[in-house]
Protein backbone atom coordinates (compact mmCIF):
# COMPACT_ATOMS: atom_id res chain seq x y z
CA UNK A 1 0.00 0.00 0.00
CA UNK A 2 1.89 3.30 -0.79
CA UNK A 3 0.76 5.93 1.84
CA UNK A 4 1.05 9.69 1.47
CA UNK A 5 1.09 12.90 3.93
CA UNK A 6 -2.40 12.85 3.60
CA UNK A 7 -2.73 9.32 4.70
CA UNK A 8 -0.53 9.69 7.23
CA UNK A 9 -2.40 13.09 9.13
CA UNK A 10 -5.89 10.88 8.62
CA UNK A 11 -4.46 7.99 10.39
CA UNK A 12 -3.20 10.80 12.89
CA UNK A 13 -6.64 12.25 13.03
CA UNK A 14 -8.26 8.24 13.70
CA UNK A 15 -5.68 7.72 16.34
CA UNK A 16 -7.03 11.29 18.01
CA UNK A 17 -10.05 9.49 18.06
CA UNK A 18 -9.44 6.51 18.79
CA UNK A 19 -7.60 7.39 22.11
CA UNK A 20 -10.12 9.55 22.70
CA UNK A 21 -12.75 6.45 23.09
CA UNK A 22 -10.23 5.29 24.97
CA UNK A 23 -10.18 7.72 27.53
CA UNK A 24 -7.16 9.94 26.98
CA UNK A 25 -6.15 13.01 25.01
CA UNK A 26 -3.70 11.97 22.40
CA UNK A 27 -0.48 14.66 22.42
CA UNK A 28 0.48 14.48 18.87
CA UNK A 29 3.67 16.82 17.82
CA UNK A 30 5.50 17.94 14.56
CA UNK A 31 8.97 17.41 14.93
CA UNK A 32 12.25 18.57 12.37
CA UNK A 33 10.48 15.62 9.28
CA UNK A 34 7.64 16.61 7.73
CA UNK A 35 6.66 12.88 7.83
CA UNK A 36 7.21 12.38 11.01
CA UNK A 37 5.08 13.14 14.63
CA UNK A 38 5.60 12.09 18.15
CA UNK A 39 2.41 10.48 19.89
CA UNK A 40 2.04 10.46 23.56
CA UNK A 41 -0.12 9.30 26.50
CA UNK A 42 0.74 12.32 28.98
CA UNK A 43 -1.24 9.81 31.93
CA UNK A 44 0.85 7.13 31.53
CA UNK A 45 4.12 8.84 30.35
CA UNK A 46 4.36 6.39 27.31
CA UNK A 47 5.59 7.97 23.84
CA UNK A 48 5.73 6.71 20.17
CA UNK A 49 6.46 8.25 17.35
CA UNK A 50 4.96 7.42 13.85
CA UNK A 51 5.56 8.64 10.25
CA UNK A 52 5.86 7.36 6.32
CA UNK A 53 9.31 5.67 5.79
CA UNK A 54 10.59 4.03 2.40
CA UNK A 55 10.39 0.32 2.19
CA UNK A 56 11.38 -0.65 -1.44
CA UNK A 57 10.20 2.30 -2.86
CA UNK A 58 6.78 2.18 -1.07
CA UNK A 59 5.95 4.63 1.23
CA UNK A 60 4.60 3.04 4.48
CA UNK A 61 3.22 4.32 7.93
CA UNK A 62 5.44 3.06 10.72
CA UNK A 63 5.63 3.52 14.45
CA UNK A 64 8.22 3.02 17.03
CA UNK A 65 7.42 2.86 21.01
CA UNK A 66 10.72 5.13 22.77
CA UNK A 67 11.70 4.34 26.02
CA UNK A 68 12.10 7.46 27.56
CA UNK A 69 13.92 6.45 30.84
CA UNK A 70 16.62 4.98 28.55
CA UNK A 71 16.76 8.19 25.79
CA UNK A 72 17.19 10.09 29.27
CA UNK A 73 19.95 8.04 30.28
CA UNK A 74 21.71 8.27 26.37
CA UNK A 75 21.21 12.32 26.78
CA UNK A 76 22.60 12.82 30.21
CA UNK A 77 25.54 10.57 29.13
CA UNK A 78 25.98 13.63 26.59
CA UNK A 79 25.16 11.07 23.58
CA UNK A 80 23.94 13.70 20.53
CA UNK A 81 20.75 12.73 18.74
CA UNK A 82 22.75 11.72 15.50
CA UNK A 83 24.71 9.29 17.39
CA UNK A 84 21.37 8.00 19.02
CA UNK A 85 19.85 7.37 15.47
CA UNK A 86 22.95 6.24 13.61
CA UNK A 87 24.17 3.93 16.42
CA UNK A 88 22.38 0.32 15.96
CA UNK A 89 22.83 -0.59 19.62
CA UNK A 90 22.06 2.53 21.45
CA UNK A 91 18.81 2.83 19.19
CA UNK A 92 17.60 -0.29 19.62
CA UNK A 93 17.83 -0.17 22.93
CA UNK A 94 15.28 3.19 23.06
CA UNK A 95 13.27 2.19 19.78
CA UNK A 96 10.75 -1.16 18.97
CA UNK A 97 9.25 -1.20 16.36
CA UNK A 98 5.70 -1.23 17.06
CA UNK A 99 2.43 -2.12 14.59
CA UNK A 100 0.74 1.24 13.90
CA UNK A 101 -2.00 -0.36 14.82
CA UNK A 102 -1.50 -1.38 18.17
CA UNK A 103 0.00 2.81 19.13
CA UNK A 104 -3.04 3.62 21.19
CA UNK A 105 -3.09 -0.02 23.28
CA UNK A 106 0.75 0.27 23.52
CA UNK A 107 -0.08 4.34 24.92
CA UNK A 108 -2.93 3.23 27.31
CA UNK A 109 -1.48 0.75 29.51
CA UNK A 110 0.66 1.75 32.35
């Protein structure tokens, strides 16, 4: 399935929705890529982010759960953002890859 912006701020726009049946107000931010928002539960301090990414030359939505203890612990260690994201190890151990459709379970739970 090859997904565009628009596709992508829908999907943004069901997950609103979505979390709002759920019980919580959805924090959804821009951030530096266009294609690319952060998603977060403020009641139980979870965070994802979601945005398009090219697979093959197919634009997909895809979402990664952060854990934000561990970015904390990478940042205060003085680790830079580019050597987060270029480092296998170091961003594996803050980002899973999580089904975009399973954001708003993964955000709920405690």
């Amino acid at each position: 399935m090859h997904n565009t912006d628009q596709d992508l701020r829908l999907f943004l726009d069901a997950l609103i929705e979505e979390a709002a049946e759920e019980g919580f107000d959805l924090m959804v931010e821009n951030t530096n890529d266009e294609h690319l928002f952060v998603v977060a539960n403020p009641k139980t301090r979870k965070v994802a982010c979601i945005g398009l990414a090219d697979i093959n030359g197919t634009e997909v939505i895809v979402a990664y759960s952060i854990g934000i203890k561990r970015w904390g612990w990478y940042n205060e260690e003085g680790f830079e953002l580019d050597t987060v994201v270029e480092t296998k190890n170091i961003r594996d151990d803050i980002f899973r890859w999580l089904p975009a459709t399973d954001i708003i379970t993964y955000l709920r739970k405690k």
